[in-house]
C-alpha atoms as a PDB file:
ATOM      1  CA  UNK A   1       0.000   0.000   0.000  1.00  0.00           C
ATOM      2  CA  UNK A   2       1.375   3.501  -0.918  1.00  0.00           C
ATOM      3  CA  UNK A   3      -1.316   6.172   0.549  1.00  0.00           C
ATOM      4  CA  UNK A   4      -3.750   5.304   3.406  1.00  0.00           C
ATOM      5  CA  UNK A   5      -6.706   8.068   3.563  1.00  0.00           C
ATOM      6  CA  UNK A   6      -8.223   8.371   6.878  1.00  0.00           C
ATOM      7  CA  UNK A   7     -11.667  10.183   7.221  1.00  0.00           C
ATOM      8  CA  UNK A   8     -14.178  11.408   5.655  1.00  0.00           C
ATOM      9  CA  UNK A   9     -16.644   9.252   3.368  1.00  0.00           C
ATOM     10  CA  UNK A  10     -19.133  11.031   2.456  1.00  0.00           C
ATOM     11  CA  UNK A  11     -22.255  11.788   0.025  1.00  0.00           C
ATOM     12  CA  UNK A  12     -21.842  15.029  -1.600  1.00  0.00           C
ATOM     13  CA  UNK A  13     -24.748  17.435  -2.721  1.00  0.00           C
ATOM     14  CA  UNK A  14     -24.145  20.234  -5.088  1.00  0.00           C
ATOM     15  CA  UNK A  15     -27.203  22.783  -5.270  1.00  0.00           C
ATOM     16  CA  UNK A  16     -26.554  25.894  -7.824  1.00  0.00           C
ATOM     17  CA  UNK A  17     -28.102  28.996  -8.228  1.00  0.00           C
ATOM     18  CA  UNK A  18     -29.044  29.532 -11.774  1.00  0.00           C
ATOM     19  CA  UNK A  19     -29.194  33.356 -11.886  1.00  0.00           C
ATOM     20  CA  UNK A  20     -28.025  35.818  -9.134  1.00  0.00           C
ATOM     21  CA  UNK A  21     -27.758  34.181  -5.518  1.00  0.00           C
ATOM     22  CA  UNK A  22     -30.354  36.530  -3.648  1.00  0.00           C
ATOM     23  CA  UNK A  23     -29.956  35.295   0.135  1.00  0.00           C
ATOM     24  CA  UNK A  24     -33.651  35.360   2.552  1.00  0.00           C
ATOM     25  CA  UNK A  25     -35.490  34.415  -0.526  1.00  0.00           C
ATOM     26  CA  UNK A  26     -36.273  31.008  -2.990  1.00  0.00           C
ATOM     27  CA  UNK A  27     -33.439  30.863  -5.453  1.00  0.00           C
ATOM     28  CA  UNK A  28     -34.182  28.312  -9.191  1.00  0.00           C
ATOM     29  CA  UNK A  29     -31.296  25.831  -8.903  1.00  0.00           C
ATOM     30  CA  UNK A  30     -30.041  22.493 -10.705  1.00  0.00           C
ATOM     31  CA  UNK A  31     -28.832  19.963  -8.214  1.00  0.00           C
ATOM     32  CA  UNK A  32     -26.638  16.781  -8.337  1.00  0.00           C
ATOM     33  CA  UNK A  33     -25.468  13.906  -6.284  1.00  0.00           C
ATOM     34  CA  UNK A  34     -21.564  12.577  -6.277  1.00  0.00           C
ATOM     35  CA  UNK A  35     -19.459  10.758  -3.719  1.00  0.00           C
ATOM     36  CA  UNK A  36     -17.887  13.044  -1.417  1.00  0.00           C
ATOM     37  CA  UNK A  37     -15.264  13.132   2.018  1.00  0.00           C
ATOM     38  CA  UNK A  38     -12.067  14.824   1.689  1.00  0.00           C
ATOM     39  CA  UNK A  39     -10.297  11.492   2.840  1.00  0.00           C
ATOM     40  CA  UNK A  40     -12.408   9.623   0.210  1.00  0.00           C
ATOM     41  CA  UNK A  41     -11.873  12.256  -2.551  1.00  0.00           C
ATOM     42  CA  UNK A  42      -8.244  12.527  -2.127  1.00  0.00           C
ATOM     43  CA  UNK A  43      -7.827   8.470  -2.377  1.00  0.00           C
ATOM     44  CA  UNK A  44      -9.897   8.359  -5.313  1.00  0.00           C
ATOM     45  CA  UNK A  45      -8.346  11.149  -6.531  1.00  0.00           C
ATOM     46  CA  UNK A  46      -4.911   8.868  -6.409  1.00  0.00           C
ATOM     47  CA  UNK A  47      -6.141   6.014  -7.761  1.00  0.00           C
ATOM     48  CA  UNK A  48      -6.931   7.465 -10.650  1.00  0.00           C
ATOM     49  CA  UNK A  49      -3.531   8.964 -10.946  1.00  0.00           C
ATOM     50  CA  UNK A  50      -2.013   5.403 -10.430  1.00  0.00           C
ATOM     51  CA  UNK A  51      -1.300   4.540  -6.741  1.00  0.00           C
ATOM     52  CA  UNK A  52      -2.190   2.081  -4.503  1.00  0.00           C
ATOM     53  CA  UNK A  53      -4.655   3.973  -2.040  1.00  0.00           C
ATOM     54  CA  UNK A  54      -6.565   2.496   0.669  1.00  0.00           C
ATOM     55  CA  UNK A  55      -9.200   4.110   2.693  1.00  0.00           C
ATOM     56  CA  UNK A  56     -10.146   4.148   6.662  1.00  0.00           C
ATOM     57  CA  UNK A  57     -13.017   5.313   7.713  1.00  0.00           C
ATOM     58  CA  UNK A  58     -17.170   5.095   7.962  1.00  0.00           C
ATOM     59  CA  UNK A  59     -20.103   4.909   6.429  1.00  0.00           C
ATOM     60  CA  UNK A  60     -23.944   4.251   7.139  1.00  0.00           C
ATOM     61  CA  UNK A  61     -25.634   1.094   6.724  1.00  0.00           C
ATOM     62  CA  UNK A  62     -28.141   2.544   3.965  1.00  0.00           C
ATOM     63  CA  UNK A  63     -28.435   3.449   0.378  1.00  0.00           C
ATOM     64  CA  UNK A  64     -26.189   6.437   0.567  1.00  0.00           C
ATOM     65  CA  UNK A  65     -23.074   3.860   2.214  1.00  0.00           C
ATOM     66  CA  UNK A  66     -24.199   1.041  -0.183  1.00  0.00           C
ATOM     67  CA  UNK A  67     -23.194   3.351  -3.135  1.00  0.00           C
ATOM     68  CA  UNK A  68     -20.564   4.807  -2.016  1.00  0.00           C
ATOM     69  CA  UNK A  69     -18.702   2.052  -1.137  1.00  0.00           C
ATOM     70  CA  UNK A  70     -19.551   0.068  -4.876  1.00  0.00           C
ATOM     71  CA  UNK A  71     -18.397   3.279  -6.666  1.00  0.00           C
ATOM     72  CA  UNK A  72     -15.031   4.177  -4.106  1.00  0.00           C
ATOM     73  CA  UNK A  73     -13.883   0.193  -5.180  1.00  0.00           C
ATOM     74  CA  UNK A  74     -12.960   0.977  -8.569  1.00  0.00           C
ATOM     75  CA  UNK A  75     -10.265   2.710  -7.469  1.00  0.00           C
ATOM     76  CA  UNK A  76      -9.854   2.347  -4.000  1.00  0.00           C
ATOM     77  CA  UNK A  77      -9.006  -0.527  -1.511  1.00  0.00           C
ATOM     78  CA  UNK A  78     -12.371  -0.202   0.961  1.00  0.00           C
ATOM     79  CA  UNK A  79     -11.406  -2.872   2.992  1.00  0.00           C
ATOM     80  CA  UNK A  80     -10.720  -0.871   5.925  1.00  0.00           C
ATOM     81  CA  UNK A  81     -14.181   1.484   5.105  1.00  0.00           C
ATOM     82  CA  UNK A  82     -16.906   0.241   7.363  1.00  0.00           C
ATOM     83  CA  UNK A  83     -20.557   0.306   7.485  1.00  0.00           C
ATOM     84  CA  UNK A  84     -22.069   0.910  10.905  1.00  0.00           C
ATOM     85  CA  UNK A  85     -26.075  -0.203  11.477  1.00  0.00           C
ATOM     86  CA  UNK A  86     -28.358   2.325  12.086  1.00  0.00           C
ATOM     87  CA  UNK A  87     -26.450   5.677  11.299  1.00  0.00           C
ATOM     88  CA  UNK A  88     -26.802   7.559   8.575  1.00  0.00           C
ATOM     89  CA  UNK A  89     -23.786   8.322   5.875  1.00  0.00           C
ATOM     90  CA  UNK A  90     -22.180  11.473   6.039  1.00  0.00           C
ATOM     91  CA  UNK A  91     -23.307  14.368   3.662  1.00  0.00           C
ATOM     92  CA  UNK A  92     -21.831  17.477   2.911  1.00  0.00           C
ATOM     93  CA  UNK A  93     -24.099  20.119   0.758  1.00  0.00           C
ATOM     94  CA  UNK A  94     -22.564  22.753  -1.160  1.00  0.00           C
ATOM     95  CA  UNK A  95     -24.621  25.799  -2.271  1.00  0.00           C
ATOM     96  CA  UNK A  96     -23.136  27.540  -5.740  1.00  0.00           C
ATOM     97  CA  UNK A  97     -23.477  30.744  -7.047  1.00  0.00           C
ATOM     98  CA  UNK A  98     -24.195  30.726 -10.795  1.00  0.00           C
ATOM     99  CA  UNK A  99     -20.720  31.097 -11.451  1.00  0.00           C
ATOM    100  CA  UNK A 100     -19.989  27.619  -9.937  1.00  0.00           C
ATOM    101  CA  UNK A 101     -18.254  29.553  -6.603  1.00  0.00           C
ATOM    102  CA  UNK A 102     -19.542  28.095  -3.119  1.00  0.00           C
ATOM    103  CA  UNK A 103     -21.423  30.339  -1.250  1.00  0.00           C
ATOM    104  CA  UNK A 104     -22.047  28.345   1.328  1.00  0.00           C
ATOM    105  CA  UNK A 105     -21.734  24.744   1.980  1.00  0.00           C
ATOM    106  CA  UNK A 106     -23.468  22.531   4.854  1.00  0.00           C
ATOM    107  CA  UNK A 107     -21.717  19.269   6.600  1.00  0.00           C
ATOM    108  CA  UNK A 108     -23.413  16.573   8.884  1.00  0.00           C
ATOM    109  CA  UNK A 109     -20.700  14.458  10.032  1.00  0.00           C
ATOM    110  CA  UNK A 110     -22.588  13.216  13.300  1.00  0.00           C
ATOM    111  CA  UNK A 111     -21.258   9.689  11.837  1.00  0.00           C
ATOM    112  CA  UNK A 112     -17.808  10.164  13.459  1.00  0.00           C
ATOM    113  CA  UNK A 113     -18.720  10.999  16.409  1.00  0.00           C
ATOM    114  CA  UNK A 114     -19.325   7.160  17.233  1.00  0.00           C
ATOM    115  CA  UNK A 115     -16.394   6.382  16.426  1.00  0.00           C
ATOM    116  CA  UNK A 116     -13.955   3.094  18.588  1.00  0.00           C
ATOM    117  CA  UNK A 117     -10.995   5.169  20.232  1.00  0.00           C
ATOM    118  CA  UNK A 118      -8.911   1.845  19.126  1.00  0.00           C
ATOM    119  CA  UNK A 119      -9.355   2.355  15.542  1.00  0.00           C
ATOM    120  CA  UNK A 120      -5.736   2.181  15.289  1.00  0.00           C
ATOM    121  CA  UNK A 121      -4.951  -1.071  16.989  1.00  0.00           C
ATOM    122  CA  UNK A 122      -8.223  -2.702  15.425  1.00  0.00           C
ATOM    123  CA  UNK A 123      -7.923  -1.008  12.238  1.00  0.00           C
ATOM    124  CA  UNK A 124      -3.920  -0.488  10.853  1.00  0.00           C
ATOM    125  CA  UNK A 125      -3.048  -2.116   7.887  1.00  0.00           C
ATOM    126  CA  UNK A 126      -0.150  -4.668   7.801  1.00  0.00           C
ATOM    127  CA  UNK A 127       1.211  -3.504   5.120  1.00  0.00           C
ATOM    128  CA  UNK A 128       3.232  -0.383   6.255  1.00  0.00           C
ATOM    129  CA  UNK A 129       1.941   2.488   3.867  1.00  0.00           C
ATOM    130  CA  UNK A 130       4.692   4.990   2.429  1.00  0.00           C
ATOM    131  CA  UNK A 131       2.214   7.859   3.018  1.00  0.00           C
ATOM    132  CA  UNK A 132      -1.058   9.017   5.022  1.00  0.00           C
ATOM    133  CA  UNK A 133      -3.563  10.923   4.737  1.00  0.00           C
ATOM    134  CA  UNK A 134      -5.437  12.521   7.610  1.00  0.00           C
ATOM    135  CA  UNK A 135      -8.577  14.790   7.428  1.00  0.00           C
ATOM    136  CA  UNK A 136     -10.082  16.307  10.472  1.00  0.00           C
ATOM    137  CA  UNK A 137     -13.250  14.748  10.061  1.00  0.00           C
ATOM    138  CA  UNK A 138     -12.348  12.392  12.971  1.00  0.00           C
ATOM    139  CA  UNK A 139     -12.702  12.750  16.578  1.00  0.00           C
ATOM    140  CA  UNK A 140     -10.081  14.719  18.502  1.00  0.00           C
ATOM    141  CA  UNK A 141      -8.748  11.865  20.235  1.00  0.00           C
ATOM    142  CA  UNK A 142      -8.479   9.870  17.277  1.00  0.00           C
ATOM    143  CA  UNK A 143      -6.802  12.862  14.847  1.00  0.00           C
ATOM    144  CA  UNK A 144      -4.233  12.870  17.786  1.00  0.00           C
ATOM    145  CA  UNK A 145      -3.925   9.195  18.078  1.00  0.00           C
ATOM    146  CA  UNK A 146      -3.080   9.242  14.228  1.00  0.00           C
ATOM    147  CA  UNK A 147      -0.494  11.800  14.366  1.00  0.00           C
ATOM    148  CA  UNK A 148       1.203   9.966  17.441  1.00  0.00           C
ATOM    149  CA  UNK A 149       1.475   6.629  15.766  1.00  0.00           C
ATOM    150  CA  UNK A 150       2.819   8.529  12.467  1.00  0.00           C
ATOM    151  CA  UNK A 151       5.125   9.967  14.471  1.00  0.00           C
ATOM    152  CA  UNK A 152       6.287   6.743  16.288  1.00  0.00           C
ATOM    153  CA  UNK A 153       6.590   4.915  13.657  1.00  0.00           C
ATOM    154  CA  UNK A 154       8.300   7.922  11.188  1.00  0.00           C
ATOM    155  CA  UNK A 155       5.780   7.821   8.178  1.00  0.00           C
ATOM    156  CA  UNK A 156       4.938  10.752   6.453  1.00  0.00           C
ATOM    157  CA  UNK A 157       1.855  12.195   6.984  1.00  0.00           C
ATOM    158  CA  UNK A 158       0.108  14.607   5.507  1.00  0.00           C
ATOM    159  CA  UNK A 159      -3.020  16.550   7.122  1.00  0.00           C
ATOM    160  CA  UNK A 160      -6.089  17.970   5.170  1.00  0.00           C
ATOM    161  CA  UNK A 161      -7.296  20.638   7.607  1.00  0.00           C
ATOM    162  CA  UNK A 162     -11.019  20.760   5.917  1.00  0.00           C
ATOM    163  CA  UNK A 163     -12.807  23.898   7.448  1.00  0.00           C
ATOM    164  CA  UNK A 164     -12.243  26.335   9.725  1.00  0.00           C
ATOM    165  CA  UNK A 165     -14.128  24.948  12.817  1.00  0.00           C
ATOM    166  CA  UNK A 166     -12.269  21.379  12.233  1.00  0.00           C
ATOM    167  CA  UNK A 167      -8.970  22.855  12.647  1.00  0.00           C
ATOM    168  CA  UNK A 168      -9.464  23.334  16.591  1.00  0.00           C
ATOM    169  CA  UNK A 169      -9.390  19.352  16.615  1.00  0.00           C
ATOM    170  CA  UNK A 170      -5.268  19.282  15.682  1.00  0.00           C
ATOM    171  CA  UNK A 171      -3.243  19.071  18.863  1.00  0.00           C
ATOM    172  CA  UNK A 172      -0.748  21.820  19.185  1.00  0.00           C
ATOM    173  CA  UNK A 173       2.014  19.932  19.075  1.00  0.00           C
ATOM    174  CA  UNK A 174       2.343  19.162  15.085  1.00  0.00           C
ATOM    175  CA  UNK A 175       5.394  17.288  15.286  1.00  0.00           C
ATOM    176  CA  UNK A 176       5.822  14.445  12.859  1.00  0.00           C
ATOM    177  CA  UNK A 177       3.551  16.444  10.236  1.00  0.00           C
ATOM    178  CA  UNK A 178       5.230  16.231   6.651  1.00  0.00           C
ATOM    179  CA  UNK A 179       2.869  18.511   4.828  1.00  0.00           C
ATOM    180  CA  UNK A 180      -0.275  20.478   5.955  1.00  0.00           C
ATOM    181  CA  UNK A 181      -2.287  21.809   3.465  1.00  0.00           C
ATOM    182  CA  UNK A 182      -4.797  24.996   4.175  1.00  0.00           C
ATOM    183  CA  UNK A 183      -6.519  27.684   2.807  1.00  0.00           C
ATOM    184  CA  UNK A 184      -6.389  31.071   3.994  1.00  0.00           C
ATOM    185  CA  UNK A 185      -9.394  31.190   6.278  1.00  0.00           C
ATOM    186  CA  UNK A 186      -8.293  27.886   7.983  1.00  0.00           C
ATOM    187  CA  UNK A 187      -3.964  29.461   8.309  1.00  0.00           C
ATOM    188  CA  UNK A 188      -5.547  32.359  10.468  1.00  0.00           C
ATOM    189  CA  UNK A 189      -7.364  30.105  12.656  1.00  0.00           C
ATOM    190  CA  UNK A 190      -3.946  27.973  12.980  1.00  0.00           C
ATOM    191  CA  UNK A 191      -1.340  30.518  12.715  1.00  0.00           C
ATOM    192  CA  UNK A 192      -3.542  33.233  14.954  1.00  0.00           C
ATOM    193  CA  UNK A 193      -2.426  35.792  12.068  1.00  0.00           C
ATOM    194  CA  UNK A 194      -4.679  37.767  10.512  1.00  0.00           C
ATOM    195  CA  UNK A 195      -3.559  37.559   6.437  1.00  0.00           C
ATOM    196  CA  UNK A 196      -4.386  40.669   4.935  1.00  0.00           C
ATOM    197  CA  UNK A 197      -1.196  40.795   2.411  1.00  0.00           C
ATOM    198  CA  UNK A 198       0.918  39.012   0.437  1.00  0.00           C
ATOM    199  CA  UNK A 199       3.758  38.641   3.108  1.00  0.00           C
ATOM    200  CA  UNK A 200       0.875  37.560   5.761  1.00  0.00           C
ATOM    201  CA  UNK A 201       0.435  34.547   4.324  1.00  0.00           C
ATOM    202  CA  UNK A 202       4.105  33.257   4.836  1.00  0.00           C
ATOM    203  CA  UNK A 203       4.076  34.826   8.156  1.00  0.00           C
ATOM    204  CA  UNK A 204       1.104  32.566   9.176  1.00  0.00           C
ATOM    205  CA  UNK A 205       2.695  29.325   7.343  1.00  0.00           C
ATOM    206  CA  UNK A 206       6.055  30.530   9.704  1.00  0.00           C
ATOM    207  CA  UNK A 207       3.815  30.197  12.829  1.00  0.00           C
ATOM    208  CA  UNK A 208       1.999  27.135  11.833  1.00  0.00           C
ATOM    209  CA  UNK A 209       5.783  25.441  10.908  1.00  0.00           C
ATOM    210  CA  UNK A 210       6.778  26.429  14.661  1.00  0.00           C
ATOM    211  CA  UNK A 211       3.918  23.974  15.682  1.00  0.00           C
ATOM    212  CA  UNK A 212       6.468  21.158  13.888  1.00  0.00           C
ATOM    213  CA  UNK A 213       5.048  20.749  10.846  1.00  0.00           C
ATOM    214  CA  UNK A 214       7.968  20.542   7.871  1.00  0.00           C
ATOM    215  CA  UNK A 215       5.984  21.689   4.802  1.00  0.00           C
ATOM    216  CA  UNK A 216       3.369  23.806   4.498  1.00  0.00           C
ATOM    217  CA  UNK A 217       0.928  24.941   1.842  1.00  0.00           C
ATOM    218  CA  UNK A 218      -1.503  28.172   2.006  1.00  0.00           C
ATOM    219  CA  UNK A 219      -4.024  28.082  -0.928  1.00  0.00           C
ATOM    220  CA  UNK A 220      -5.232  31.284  -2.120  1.00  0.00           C
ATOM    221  CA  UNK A 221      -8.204  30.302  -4.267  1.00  0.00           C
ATOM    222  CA  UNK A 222      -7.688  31.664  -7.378  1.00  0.00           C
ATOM    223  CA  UNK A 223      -4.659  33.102  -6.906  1.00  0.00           C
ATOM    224  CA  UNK A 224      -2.672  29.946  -6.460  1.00  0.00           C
ATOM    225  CA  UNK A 225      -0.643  29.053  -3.516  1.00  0.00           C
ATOM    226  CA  UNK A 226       2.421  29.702  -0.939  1.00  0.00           C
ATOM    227  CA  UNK A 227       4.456  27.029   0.580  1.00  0.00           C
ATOM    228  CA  UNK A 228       7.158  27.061   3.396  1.00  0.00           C
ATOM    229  CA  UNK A 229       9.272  24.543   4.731  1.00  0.00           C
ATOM    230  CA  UNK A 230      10.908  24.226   7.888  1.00  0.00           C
ATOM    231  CA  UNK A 231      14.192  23.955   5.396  1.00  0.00           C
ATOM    232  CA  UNK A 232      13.169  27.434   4.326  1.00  0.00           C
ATOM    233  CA  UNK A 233      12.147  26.863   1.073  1.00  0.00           C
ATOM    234  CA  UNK A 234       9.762  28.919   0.335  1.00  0.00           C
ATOM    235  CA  UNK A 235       7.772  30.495  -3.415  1.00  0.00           C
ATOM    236  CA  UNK A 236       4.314  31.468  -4.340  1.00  0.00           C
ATOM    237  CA  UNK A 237       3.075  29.980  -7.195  1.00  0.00           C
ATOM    238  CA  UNK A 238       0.107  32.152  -9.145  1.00  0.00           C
ATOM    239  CA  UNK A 239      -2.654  30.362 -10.797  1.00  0.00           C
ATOM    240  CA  UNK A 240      -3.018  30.538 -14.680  1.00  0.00           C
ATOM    241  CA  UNK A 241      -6.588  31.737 -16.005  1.00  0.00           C
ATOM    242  CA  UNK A 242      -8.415  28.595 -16.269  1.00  0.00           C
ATOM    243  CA  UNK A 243     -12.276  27.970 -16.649  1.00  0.00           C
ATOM    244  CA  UNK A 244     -14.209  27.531 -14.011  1.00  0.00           C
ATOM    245  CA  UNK A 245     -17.073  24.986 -13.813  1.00  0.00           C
ATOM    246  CA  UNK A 246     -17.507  23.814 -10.259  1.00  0.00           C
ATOM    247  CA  UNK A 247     -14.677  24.615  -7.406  1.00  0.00           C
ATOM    248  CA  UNK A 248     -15.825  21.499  -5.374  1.00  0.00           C
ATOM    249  CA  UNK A 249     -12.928  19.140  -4.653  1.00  0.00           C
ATOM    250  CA  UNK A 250     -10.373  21.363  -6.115  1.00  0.00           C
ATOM    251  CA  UNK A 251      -8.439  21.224  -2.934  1.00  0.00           C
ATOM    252  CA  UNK A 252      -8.812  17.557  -2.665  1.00  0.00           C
ATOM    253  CA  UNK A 253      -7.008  16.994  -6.135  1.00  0.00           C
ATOM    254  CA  UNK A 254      -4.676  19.373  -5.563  1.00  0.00           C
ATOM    255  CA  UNK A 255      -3.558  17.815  -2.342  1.00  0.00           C
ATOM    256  CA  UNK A 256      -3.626  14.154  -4.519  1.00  0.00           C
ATOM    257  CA  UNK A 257      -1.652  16.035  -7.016  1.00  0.00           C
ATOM    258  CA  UNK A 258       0.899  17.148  -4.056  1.00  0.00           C
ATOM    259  CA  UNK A 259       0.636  13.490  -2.405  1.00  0.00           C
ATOM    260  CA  UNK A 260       1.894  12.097  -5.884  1.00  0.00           C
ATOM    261  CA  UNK A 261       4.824  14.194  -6.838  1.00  0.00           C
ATOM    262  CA  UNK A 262       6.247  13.437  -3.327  1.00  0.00           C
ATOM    263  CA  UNK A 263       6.211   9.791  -3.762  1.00  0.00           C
ATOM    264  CA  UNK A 264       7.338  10.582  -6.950  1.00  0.00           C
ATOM    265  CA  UNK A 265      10.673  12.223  -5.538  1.00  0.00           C
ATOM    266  CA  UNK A 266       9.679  15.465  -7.310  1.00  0.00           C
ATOM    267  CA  UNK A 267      10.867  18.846  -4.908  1.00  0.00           C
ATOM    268  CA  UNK A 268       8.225  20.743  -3.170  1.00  0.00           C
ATOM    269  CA  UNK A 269       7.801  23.223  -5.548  1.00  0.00           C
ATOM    270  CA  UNK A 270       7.299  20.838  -8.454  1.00  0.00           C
ATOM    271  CA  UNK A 271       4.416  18.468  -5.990  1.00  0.00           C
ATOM    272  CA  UNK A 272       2.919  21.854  -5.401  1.00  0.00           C
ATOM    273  CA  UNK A 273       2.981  22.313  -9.473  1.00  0.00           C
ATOM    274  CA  UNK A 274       1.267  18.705  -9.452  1.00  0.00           C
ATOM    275  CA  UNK A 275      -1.110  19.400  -7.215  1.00  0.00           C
ATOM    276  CA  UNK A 276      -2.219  22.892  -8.765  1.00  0.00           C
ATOM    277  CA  UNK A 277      -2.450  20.788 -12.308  1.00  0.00           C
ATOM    278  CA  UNK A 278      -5.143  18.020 -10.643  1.00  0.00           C
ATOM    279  CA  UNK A 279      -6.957  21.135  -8.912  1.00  0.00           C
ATOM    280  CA  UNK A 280      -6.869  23.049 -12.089  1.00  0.00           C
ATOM    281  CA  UNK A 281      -8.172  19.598 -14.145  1.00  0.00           C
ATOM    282  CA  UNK A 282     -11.152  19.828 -11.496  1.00  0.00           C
ATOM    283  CA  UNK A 283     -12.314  22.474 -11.414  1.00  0.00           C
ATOM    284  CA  UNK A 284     -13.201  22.253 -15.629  1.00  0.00           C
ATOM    285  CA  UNK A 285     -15.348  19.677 -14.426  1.00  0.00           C
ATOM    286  CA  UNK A 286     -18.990  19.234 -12.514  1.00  0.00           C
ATOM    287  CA  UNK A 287     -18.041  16.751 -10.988  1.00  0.00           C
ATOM    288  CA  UNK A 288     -15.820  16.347  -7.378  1.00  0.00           C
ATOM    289  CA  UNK A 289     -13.670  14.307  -8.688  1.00  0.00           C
ATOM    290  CA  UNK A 290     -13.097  14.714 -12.218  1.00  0.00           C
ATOM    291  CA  UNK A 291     -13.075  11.429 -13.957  1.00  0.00           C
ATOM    292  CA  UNK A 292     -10.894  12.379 -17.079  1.00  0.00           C
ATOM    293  CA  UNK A 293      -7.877  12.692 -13.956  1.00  0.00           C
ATOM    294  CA  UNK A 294      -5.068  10.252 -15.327  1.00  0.00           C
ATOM    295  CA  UNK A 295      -1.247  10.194 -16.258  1.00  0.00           C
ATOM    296  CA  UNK A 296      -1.611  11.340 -19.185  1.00  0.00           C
ATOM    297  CA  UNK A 297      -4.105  14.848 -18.735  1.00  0.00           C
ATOM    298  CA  UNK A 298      -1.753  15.473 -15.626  1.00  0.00           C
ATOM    299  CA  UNK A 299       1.201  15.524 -17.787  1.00  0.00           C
ATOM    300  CA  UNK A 300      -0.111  17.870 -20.608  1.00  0.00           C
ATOM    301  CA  UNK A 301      -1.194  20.103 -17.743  1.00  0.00           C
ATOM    302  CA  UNK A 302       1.692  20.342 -16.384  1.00  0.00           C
ATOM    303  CA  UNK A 303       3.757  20.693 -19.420  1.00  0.00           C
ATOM    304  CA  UNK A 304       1.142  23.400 -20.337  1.00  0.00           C
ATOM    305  CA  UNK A 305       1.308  25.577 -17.130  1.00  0.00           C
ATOM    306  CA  UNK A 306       4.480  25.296 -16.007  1.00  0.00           C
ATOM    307  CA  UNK A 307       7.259  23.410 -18.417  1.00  0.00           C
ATOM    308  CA  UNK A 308       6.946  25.567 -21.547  1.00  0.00           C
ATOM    309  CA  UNK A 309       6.965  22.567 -23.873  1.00  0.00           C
ATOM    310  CA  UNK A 310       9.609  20.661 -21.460  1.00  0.00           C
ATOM    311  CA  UNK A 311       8.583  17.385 -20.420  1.00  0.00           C
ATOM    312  CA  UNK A 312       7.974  17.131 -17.143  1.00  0.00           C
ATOM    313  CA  UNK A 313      10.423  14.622 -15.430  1.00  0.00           C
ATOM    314  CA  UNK A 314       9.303  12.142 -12.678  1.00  0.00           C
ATOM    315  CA  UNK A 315       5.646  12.392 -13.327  1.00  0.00           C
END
């Protein structure tokens, strides 16, 4: 196994305005219905870029678990995804403007919340993976237990911080962390720093590396992305104009796309590259996971955006 994905599994809901979002009042929408989970999106995500991906987590025993689980197998190892009787699936509902940018979006992840505090000794895989992947849709104690046994046991791990409110569950003590991946809303609430300008946002990926983390990554929407590293490397990397269909799971490829060019021995810039390519592959699709994501599309977008015609080497 290369990547185990821990948390979220989830049904996603998509609900878009089709003129002028006018809040207090009815709005005419088109709807849709996808697999969802950050955990679940991001191993999907993988497998469809090539690698061995397991993932851990739950789901309900119902119809919303039942096909989530038959679709996640075509790429994923569900194995280690369980269905618990009488609780309801996770959902997650994202309200669009008619431009395809969330306005708001809606989460009830009660699921986790029953959740075995030995999930680790009942659950880990034999097989050692090379990577993991942790979302913070899990219980406190459980998010902390995961970190810990990373730690212990020196695999990489990355963390997919996944809202605001969910970043209060990381411990403050990051140490172990390979990569931690935020946006800007979900930096301030780590870093305490208010990012107003260009030089906030390293300042806040400074104070969120004191916590231990070695790499971090500060998305700016569609502005692209910062990264620092506790080996102070550090570069911004601006986003090209691409068009936009649906911003859902856009940060779950691109953290994929970063995932994959570190097991592929690429740099951090160049993973950050990667995972900008997947994000920018998603978001020219409606759905959360795009399902034209493969070798091949990742390589012309990355040639396209950022090699000038210069293959790109080790993808």
């Amino acid at each position: 196994m290369k990547v185990l994905c821990i948390g979220g599994a989830n049904i996603d809901r998509k609900i878009q305005s089709i003129n002028h979002l006018t809040y207090k009042t009815s709005n005419p929408a088109k709807s849709s219905m996808s697999c969802g989970g950050v955990a679940r999106n991001i191993a999907e995500n993988l497998g469809r870029l090539g690698l061995e991906s397991a993932l851990l987590g739950y789901v309900g025993d119902d119809p919303d678990g039942k096909w989530l689980r038959k679709t996640t197998e075509k790429f994923v190892d569900i194995s280690l995804l369980d269905a618990l009787p009488g609780k309801a699936t996770g959902s997650y509902t994202a309200v669009l403007d008619e431009e395809g940018e969330m306005a708001i979006a809606l989460a009830d992840m009660a699921i986790y919340d029953h959740m075995e505090e030995d999930i680790i000794e009942k659950k880990w895989p034999l097989n050692r993976p090379r990577m993991v992947l942790l979302d913070t849709n899990f219980p406190v104690e459980i998010i902390e237990r995961v970190i810990q046994h990373c730690r212990n046991e020196k695999i990489p791990i990355c963390i997919a911080t996944v809202s605001v409110s969910k970043t209060k569950k990381l411990p403050r003590s990051l140490e172990g962390v390979t990569w931690l991946v935020a946006n800007e809303k979900e930096a301030e609430s780590l870093s305490r720093i208010e990012i107003k300008t260009e030089g906030d946002f390293f300042k806040a990926a400074v104070e969120i590396l004191k916590r231990g983390v070695k790499k971090v990554v500060i998305t700016r929407g569609d502005k692209g992305l910062i990264y620092f590293t506790k080996d102070s490397e550090a570069g911004a990397l601006v986003a090209p104009e691409v068009p936009v269909m649906d911003v859902t799971g856009a940060g779950d490829s691109l953290i994929a796309g970063i995932i994959y060019g570190d097991l592929k021995g690429l740099n951090t810039e160049d993973s950050c590259k990667v995972g900008l390519c997947c994000s920018y592959l998603t978001i020219r699709s409606k759905e959360t996971v795009n399902p034209e994501l493969n070798n091949q599309n990742l390589t012309n977008a990355f040639q396209r955006y950022f090699c000038r015609g210069t293959p790109a080497k080790g993808i």
